[in-house]
C-alpha atoms as a PDB file:
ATOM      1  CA  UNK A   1       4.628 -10.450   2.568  1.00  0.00           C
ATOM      2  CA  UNK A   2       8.199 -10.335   2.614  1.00  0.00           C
ATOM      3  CA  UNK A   3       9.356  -9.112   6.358  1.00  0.00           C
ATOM      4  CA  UNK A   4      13.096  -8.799   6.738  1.00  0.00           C
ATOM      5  CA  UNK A   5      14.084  -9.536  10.441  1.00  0.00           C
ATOM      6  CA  UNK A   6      17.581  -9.935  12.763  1.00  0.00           C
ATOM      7  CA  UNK A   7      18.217 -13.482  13.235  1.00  0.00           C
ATOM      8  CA  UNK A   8      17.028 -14.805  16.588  1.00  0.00           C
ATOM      9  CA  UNK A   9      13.885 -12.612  16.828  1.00  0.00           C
ATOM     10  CA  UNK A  10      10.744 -14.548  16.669  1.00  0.00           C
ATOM     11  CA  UNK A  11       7.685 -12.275  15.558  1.00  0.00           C
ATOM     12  CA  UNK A  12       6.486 -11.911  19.179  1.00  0.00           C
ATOM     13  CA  UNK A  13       9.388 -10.108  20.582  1.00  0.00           C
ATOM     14  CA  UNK A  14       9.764  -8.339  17.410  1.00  0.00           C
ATOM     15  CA  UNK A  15       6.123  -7.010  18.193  1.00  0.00           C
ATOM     16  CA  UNK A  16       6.831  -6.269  21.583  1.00  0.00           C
ATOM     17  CA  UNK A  17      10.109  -4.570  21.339  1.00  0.00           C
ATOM     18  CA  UNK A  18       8.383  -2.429  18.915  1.00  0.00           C
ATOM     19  CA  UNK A  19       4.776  -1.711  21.177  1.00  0.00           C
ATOM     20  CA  UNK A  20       8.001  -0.811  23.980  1.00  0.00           C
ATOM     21  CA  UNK A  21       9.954   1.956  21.867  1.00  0.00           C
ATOM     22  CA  UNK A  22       7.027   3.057  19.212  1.00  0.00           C
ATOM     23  CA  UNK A  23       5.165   5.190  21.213  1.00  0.00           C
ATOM     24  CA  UNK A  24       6.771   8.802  22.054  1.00  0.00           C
ATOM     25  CA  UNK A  25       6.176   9.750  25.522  1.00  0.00           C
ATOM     26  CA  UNK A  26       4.732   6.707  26.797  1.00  0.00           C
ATOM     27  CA  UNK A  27       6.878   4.983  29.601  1.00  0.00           C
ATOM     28  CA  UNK A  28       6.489   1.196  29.647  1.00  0.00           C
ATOM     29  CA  UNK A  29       6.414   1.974  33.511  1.00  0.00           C
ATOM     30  CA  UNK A  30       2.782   3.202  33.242  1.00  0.00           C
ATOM     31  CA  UNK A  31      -0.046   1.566  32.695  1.00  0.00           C
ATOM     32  CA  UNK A  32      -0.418   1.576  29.089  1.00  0.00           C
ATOM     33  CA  UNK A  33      -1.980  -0.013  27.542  1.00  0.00           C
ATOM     34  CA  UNK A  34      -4.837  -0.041  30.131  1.00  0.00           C
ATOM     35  CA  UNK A  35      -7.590   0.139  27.570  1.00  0.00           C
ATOM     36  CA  UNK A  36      -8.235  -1.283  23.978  1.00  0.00           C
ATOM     37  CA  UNK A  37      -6.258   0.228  20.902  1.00  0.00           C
ATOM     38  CA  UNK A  38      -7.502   1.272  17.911  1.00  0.00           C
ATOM     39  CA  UNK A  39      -5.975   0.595  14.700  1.00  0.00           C
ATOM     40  CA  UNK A  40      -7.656   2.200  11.695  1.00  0.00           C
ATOM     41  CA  UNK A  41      -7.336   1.176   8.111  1.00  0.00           C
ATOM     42  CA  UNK A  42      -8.054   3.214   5.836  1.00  0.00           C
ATOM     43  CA  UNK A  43      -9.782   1.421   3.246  1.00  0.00           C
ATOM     44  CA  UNK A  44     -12.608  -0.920   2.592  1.00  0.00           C
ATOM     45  CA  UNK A  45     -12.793  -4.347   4.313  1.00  0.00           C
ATOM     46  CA  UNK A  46     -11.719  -7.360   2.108  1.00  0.00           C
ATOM     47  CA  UNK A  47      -8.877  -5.411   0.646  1.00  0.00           C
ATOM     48  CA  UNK A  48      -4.703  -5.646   1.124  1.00  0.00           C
ATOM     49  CA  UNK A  49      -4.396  -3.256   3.832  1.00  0.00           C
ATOM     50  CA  UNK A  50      -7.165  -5.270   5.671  1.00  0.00           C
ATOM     51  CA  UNK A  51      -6.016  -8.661   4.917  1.00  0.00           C
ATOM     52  CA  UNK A  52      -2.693  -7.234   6.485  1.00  0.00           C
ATOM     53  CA  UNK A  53      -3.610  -5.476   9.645  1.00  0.00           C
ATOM     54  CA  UNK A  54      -6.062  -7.897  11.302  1.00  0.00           C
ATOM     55  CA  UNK A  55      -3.795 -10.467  11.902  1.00  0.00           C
ATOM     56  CA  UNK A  56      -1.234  -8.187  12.864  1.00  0.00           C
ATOM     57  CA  UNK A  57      -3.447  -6.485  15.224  1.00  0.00           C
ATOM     58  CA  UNK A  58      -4.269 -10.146  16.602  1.00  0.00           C
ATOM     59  CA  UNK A  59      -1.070 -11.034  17.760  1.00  0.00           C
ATOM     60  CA  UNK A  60      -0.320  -7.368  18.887  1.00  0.00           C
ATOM     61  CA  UNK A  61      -3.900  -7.394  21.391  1.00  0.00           C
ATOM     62  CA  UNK A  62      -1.796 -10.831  22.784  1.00  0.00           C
ATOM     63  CA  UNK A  63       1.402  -9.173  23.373  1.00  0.00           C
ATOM     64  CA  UNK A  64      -0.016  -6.533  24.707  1.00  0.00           C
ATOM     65  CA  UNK A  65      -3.007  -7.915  26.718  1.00  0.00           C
ATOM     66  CA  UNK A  66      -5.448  -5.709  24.966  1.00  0.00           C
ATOM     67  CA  UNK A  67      -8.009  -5.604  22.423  1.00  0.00           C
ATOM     68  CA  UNK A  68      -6.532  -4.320  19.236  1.00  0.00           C
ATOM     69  CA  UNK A  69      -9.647  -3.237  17.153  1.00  0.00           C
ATOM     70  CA  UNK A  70      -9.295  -2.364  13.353  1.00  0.00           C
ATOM     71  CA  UNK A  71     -12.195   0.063  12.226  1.00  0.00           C
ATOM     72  CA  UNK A  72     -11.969   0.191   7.981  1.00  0.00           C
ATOM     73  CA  UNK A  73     -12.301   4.021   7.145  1.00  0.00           C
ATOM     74  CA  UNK A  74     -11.810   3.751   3.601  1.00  0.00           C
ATOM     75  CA  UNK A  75     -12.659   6.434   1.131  1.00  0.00           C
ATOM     76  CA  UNK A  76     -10.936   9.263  -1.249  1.00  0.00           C
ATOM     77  CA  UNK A  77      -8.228   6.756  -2.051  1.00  0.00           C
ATOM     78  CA  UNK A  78      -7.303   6.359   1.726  1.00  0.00           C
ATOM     79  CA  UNK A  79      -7.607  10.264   2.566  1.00  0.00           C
ATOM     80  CA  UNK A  80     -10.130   9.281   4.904  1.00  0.00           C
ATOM     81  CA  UNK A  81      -9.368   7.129   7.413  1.00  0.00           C
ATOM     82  CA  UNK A  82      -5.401   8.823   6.800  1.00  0.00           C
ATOM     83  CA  UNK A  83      -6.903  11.984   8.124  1.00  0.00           C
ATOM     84  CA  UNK A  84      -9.085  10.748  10.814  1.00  0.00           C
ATOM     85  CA  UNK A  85      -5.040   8.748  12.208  1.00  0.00           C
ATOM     86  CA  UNK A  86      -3.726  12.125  12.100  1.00  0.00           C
ATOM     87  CA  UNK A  87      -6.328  14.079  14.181  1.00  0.00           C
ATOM     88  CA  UNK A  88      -6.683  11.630  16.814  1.00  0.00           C
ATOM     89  CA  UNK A  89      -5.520  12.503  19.697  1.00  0.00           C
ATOM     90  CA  UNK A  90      -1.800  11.694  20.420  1.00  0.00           C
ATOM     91  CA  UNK A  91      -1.877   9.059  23.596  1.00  0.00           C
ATOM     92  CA  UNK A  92      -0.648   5.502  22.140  1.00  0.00           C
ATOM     93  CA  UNK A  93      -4.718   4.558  21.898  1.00  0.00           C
ATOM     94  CA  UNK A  94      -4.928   5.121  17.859  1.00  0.00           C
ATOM     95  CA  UNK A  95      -2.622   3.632  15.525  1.00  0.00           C
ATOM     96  CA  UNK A  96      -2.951   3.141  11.993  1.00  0.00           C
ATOM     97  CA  UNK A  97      -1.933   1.974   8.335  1.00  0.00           C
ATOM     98  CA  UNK A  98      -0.074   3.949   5.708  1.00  0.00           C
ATOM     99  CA  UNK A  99       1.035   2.786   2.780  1.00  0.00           C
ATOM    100  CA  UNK A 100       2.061   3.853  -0.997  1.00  0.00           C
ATOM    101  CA  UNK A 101      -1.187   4.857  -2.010  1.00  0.00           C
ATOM    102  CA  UNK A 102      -2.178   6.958   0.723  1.00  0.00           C
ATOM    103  CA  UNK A 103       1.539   8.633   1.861  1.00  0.00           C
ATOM    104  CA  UNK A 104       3.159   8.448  -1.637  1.00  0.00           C
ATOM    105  CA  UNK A 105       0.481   8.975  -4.241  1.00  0.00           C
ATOM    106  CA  UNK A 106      -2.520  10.830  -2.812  1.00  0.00           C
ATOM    107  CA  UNK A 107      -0.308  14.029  -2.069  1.00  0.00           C
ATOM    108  CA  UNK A 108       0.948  13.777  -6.333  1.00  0.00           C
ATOM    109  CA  UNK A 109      -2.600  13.679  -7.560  1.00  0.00           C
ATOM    110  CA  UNK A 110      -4.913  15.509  -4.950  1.00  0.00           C
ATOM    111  CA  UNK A 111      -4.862  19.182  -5.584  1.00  0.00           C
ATOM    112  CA  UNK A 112      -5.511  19.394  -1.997  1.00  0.00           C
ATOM    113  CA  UNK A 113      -4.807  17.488   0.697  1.00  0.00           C
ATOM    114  CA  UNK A 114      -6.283  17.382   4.041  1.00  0.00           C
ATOM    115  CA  UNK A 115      -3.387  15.884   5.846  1.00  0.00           C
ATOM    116  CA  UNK A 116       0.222  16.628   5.451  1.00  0.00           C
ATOM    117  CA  UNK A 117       1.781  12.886   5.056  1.00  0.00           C
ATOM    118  CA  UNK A 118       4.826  13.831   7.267  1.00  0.00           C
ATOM    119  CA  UNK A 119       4.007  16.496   9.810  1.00  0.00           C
ATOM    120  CA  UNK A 120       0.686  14.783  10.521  1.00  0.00           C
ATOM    121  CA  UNK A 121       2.043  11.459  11.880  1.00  0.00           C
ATOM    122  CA  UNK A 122       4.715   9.519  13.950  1.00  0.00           C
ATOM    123  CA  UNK A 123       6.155   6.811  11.961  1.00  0.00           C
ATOM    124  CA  UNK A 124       6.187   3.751  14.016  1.00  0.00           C
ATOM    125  CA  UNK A 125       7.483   0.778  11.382  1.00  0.00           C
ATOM    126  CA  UNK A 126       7.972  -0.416   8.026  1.00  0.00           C
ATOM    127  CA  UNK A 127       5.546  -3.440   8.014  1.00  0.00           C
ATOM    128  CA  UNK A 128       6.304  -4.633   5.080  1.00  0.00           C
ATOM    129  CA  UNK A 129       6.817  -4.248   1.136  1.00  0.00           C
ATOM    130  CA  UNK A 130       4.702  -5.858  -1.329  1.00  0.00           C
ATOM    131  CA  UNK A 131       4.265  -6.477  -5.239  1.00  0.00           C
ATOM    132  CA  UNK A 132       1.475  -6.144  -7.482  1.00  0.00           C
ATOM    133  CA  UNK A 133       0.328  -8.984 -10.092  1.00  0.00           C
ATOM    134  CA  UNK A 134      -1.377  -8.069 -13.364  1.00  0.00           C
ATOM    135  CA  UNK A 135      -4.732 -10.365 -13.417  1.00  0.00           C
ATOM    136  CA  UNK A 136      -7.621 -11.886 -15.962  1.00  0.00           C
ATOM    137  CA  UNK A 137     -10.491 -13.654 -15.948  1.00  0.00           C
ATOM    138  CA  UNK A 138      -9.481 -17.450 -16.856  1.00  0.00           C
ATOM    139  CA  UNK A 139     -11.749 -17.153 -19.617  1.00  0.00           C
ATOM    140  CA  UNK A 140      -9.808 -14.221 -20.929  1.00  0.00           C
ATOM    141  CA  UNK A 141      -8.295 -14.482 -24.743  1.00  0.00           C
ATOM    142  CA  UNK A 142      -5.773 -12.478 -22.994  1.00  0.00           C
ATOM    143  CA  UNK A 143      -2.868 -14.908 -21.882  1.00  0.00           C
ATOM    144  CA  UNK A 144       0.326 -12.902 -21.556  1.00  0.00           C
ATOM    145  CA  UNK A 145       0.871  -9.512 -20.682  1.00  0.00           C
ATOM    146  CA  UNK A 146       1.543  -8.963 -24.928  1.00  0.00           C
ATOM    147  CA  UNK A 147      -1.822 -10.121 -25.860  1.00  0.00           C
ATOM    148  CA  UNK A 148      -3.204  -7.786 -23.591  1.00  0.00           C
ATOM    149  CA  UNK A 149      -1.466  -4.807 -25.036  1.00  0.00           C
ATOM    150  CA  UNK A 150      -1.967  -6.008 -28.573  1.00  0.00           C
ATOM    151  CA  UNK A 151      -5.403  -6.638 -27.269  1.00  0.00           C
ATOM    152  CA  UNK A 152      -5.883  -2.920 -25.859  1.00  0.00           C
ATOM    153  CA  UNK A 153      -4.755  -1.577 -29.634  1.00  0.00           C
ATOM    154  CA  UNK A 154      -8.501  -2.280 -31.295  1.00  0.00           C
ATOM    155  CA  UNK A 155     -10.539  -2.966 -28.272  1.00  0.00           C
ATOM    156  CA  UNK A 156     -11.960  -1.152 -25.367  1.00  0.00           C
ATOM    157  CA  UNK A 157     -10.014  -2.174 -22.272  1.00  0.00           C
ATOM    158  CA  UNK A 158     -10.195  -1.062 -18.813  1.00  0.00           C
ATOM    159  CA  UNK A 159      -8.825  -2.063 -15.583  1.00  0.00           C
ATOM    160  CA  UNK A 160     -10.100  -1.796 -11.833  1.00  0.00           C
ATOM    161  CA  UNK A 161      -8.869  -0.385  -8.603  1.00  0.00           C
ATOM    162  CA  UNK A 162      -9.508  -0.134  -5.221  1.00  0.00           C
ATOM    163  CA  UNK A 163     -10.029   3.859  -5.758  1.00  0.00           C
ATOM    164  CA  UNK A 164      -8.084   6.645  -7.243  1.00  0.00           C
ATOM    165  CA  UNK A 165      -5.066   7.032  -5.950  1.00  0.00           C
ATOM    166  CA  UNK A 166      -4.064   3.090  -4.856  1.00  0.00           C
ATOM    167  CA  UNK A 167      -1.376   1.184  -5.952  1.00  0.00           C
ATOM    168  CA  UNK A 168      -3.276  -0.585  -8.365  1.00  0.00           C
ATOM    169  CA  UNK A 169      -4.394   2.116 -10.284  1.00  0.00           C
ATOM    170  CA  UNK A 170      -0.643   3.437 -10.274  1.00  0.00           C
ATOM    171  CA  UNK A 171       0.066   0.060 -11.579  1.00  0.00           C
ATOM    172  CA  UNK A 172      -2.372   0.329 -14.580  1.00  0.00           C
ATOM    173  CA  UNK A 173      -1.446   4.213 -15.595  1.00  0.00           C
ATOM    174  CA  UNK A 174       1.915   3.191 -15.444  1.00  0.00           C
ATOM    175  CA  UNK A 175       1.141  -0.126 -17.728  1.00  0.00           C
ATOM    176  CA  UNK A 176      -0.851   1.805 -20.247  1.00  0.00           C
ATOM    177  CA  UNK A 177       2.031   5.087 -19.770  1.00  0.00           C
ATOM    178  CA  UNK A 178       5.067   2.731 -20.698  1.00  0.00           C
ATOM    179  CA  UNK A 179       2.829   0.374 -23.302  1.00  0.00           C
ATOM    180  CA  UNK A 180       1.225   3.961 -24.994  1.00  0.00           C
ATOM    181  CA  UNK A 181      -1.634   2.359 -24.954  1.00  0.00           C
ATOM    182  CA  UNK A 182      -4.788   4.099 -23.484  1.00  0.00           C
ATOM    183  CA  UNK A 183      -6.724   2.127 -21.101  1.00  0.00           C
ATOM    184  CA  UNK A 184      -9.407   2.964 -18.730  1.00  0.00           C
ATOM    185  CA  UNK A 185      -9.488   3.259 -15.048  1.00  0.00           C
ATOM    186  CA  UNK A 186     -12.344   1.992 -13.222  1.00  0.00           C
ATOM    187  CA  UNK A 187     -12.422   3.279  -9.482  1.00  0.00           C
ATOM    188  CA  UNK A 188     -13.960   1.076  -6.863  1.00  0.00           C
ATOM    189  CA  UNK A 189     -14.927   1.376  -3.421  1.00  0.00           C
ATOM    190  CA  UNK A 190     -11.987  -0.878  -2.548  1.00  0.00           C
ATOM    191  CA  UNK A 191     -10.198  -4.213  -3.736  1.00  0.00           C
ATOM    192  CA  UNK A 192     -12.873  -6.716  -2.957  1.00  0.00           C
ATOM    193  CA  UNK A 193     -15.745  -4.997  -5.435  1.00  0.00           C
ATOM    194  CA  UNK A 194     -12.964  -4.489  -8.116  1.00  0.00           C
ATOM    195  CA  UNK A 195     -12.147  -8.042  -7.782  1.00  0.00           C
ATOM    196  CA  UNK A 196     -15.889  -8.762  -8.365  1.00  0.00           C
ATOM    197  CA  UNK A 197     -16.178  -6.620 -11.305  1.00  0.00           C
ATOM    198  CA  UNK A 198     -13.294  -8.238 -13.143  1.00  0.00           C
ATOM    199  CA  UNK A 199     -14.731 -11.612 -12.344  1.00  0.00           C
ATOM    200  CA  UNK A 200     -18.098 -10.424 -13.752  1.00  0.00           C
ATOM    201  CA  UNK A 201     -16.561  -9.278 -16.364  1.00  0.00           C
ATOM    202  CA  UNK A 202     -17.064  -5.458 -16.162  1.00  0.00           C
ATOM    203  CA  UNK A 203     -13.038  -4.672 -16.737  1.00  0.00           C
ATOM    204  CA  UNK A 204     -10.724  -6.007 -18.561  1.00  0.00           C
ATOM    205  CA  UNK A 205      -7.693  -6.495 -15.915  1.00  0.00           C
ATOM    206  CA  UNK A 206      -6.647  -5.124 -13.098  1.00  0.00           C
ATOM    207  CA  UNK A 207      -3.711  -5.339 -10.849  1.00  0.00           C
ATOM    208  CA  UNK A 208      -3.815  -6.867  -7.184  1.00  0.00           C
ATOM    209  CA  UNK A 209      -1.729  -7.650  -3.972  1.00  0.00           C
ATOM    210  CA  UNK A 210      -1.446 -11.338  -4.456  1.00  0.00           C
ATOM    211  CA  UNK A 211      -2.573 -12.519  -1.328  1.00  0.00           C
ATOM    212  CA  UNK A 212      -5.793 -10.392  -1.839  1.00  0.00           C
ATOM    213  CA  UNK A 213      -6.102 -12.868  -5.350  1.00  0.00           C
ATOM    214  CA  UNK A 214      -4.378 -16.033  -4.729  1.00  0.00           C
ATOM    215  CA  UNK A 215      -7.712 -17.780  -3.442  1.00  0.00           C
ATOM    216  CA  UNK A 216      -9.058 -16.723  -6.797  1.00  0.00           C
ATOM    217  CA  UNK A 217      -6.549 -17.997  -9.022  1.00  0.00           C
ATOM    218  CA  UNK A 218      -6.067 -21.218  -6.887  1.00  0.00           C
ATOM    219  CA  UNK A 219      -9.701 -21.953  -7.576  1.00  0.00           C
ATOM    220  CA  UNK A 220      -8.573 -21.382 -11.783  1.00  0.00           C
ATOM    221  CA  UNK A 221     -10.842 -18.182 -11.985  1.00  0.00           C
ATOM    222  CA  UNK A 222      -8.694 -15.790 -12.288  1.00  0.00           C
ATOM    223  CA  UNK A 223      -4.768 -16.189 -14.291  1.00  0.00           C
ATOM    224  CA  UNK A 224      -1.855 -14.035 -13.356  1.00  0.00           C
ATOM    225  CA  UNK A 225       0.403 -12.736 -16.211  1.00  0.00           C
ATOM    226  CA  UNK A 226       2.734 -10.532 -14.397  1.00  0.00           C
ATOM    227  CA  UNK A 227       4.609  -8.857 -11.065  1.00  0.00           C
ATOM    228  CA  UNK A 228       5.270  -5.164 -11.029  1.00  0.00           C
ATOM    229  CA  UNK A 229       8.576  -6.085  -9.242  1.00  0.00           C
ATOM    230  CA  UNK A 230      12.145  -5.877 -10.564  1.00  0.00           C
ATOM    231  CA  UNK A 231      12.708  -9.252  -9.986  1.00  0.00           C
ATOM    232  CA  UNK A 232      10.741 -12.532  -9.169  1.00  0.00           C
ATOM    233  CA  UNK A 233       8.319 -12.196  -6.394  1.00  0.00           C
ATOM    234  CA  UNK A 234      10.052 -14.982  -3.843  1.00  0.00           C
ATOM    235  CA  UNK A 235       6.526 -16.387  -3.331  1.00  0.00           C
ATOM    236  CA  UNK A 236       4.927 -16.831  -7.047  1.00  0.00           C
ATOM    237  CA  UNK A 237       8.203 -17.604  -8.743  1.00  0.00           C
ATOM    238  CA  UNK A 238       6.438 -18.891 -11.579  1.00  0.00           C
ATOM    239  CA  UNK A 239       5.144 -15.523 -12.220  1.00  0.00           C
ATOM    240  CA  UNK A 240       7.368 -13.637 -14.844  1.00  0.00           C
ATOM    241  CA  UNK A 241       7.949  -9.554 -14.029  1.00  0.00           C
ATOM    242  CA  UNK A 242       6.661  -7.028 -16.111  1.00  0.00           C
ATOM    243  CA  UNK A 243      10.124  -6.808 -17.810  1.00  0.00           C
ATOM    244  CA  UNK A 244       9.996 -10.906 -18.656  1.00  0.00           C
ATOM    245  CA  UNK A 245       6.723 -10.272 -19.965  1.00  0.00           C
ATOM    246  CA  UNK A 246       8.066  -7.436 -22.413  1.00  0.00           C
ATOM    247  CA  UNK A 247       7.096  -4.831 -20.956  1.00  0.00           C
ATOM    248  CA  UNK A 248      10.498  -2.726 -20.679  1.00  0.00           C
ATOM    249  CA  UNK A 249      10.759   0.438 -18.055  1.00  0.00           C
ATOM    250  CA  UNK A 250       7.865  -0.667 -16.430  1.00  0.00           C
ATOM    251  CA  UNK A 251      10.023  -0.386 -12.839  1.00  0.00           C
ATOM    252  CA  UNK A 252      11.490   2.827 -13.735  1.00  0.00           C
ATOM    253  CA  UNK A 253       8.569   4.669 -13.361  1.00  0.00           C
ATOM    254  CA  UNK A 254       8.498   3.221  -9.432  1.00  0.00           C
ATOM    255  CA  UNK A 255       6.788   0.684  -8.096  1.00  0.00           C
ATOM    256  CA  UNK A 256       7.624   0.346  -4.449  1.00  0.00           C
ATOM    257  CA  UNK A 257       4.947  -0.758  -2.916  1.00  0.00           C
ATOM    258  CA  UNK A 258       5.102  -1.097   1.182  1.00  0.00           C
ATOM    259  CA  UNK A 259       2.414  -0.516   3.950  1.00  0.00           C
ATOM    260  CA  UNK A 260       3.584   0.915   7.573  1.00  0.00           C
ATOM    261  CA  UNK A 261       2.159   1.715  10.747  1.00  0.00           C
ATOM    262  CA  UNK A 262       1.765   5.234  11.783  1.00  0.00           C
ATOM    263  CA  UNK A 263       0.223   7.268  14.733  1.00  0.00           C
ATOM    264  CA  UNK A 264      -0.276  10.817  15.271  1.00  0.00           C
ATOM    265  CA  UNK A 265       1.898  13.502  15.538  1.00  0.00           C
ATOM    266  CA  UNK A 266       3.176  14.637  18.624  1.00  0.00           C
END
């Protein structure tokens, strides 16, 4: 995660300068928060936006001396758990993630919607932004983000994603887009099972937040060709971009990638 901050704020009074001013109509005079808070996420457990909110939500239940529960709501790319956020009712006691996939994508390639990703909801923060690495199986004969094209050329070759709509199936359709290289997408019920069916063996590649992958590739089971990012990712600097790799206009087709916290509207 890469969190831009002021100088001179440590992470608990950025948290509770923002539980102070984030919620609309609340006075910190009252009693709030006098019971737990819950923050939805609106995909499967074991994925990014999981691996992101529950430690979040930890240090936010000891700021604010309550229980901060996450409930995973995942499902129709993050439509879901999105919609349930945005029909809670509007008293500080349900918060929630939003990020790319379900704010940015979802309302591009659902015909219908059953949220409106700006009327619906109060935006609370930017949490933070976030890249995507292309990934193989160790075993792979794919070693570079070339082989894999070349590789795509005469073979069948798929990738996996948390679901239609996420940021990793962006990633791919914008791989095989700029490449002109047809490749299949694989929905899964969320990160973790994709993960498993690459490691099985059941796709090809697929593209993942890389602290939802790092274990896997520390352990040498899974090698990381590429980041979808314009430049370096400050934490895998070894890791070339997408352009590095050869793979030119790959970030003009967008690839901002951020999750944020969100509550209802009103």
């Amino acid at each position: 995660m890469n969190v831009s901050r002021k100088p001179g704020l440590t992470r608990r009074n950025m948290l509770a300068a923002s539980a102070a001013v984030a919620m609309p109509g609340i006075s910190v005079a009252t009693t709030w928060p006098a019971r737990p808070i819950r923050w939805i996420v609106p995909y499967a457990a074991g994925g990014p936006g999981d691996a992101f909110s529950r430690p979040v939500a930890l240090q936010l239940s000891e700021v604010l001396k309550q229980p901060v529960v996450v409930e995973n709501l995942g499902g129709a790319g993050g439509n879901v758990g999105s919609k349930r956020i945005a029909l809670a009712e509007p008293d500080g006691y349900t918060i929630g993630l939003a990020s790319t996939g379900s704010h940015s994508i979802n309302p591009v390639i659902y015909p219908k919607m059953p949220f409106d990703p700006i009327r619906d909801f109060t935006p609370l923060t930017l949490a933070c932004r976030y890249a995507n690495q292309l990934i193989v199986r160790n075993d792979s004969p794919v070693r570079s983000v070339a082989d894999l094209i070349e590789y795509a050329k005469s073979h069948p070759t798929s990738y996996g994603s948390a679901g239609i709509g996420a940021s990793n199936h962006l990633s791919g359709e914008i791989l095989s887009n700029v490449a002109k290289v047809p490749m299949l997408h694989v929905p899964y019920r969320g990160n973790a099972p994709a993960l498993a069916g690459l490691l099985s063996g059941d796709i090809t590649f697929m593209f993942d937040m890389p602290t939802n992958a790092q274990s896997l590739v520390n352990a040498g089971r899974v090698r990381q060709l590429a980041v979808t990012t314009a430049q370096r990712w400050p934490y895998l600097p070894h890791v070339p971009t997408m352009a590095e790799a050869g793979v030119q206009g790959y970030t003009d087709a967008g690839t901002d990638l951020w999750f944020a916290v969100v509550a209802p509207a009103r």
